[in-house]
Protein backbone atom coordinates (compact mmCIF):
# COMPACT_ATOMS: atom_id res chain seq x y z
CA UNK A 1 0.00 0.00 0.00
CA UNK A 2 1.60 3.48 -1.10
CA UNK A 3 1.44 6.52 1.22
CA UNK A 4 -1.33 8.13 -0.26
CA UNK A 5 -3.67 5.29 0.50
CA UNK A 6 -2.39 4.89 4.38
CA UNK A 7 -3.58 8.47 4.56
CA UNK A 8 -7.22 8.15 2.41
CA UNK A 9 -9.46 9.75 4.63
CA UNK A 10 -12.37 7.27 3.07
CA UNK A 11 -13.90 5.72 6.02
CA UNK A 12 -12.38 7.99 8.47
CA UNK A 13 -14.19 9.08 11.70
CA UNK A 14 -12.91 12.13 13.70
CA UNK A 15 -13.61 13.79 16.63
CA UNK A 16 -12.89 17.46 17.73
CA UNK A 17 -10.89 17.94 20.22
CA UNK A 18 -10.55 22.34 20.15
CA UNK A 19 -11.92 24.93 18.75
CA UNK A 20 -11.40 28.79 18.81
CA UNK A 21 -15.41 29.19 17.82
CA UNK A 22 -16.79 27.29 20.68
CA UNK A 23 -16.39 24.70 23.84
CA UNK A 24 -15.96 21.13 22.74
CA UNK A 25 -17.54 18.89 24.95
CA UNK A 26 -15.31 16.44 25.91
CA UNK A 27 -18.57 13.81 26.10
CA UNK A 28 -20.32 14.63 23.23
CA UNK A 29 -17.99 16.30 20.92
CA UNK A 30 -18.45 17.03 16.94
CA UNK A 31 -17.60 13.76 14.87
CA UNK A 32 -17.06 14.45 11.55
CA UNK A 33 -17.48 10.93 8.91
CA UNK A 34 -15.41 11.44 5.94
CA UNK A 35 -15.29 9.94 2.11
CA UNK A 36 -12.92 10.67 -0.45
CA UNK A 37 -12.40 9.36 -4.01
CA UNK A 38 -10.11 10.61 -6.71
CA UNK A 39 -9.46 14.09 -4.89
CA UNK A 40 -13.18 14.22 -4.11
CA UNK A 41 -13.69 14.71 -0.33
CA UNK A 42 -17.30 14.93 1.41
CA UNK A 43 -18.92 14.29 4.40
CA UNK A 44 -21.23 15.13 7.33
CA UNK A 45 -21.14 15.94 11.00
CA UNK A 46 -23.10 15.90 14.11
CA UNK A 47 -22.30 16.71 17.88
CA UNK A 48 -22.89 18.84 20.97
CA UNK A 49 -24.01 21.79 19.16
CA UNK A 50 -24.41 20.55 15.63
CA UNK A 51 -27.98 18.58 14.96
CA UNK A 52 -26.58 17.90 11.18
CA UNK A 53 -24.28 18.72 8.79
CA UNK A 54 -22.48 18.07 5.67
CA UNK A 55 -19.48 19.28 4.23
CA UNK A 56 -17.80 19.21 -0.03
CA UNK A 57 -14.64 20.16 -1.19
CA UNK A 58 -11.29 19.13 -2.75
CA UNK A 59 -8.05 16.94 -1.15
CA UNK A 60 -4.18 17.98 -2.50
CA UNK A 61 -2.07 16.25 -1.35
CA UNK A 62 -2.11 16.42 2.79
CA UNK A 63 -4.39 19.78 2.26
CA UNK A 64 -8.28 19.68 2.07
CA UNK A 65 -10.46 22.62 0.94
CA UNK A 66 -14.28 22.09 2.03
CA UNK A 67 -17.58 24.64 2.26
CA UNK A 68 -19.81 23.14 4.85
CA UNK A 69 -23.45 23.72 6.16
CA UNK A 70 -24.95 23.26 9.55
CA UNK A 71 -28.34 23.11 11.42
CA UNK A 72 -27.39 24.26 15.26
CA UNK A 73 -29.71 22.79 17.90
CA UNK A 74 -30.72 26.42 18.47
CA UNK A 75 -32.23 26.11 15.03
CA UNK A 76 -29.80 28.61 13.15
CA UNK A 77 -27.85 27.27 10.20
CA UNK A 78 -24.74 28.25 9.22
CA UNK A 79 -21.99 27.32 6.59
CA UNK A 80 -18.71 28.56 5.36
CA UNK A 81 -15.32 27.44 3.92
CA UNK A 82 -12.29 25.58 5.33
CA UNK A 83 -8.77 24.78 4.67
CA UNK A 84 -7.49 21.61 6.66
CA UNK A 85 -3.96 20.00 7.45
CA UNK A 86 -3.61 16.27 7.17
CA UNK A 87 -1.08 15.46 9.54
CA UNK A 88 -0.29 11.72 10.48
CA UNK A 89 0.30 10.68 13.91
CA UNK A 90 2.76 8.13 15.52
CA UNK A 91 0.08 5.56 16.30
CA UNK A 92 -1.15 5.70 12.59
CA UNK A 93 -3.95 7.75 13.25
CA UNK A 94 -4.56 10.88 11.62
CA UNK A 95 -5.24 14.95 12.66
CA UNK A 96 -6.90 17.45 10.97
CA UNK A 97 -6.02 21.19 11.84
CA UNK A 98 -8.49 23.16 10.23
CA UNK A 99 -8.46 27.38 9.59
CA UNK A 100 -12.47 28.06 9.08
CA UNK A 101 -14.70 30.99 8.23
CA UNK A 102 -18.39 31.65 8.51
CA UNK A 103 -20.09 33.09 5.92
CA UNK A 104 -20.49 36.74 6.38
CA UNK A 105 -18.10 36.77 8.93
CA UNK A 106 -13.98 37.81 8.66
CA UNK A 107 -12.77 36.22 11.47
CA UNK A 108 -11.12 32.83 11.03
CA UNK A 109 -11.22 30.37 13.65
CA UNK A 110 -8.83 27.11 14.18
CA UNK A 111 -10.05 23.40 15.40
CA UNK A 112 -8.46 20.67 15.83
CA UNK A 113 -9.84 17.02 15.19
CA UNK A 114 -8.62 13.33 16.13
CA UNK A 115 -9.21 10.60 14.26
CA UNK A 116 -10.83 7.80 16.75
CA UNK A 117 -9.30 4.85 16.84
């Protein structure tokens, strides 16, 4: 197996672990389920504040470029773009650190998710 298919996210669960836009909870945190074929990465998302979501975009290499949308339990939605990090870890698992912006909005926020094991 080549290096690019020890780090297919296809299959992938993670979990986030930080965030500079909100509290994770540490019980019930955000777990993102990823797919990915031929450079063709998608996706959706539920957790502690997010009812659903889903997410689109692009893989090059170890960097992913998504725009997401979300239904908040508060019943707002939002969405916006991303730029993620692949970054492997010593057990094999994998991180994503993610710079992400809300539509409308110019401040960019950081998060951090874990793949689970």
């Amino acid at each position: 197996m080549d290096d690019n298919n020890l780090l297919s996210l296809d299959g992938r669960r993670f979990v986030m672990v930080s965030s500079t836009a909100s509290a994770v909870d540490p019980d019930g945190p955000t777990e993102f389920a990823y797919r990915e074929s031929d450079g063709l990465v998608w996706g959706d998302y539920t957790g502690d504040t997010v009812v659903t979501g889903r997410f689109v975009g692009i893989r090059d290499g170890d960097r992913i470029e998504l725009t997401y949308v979300h239904l908040l339990r508060n019943g707002e939605r939002a969405s916006g773009r991303s730029g993620s990090r692949i970054e492997p870890l010593a057990d094999g698992r994998l991180r994503l650190v993610e710079e992400f912006q809300f539509a409308g909005e110019d401040t960019v926020h950081v998060s951090v998710c874990a793949e689970v094991a």
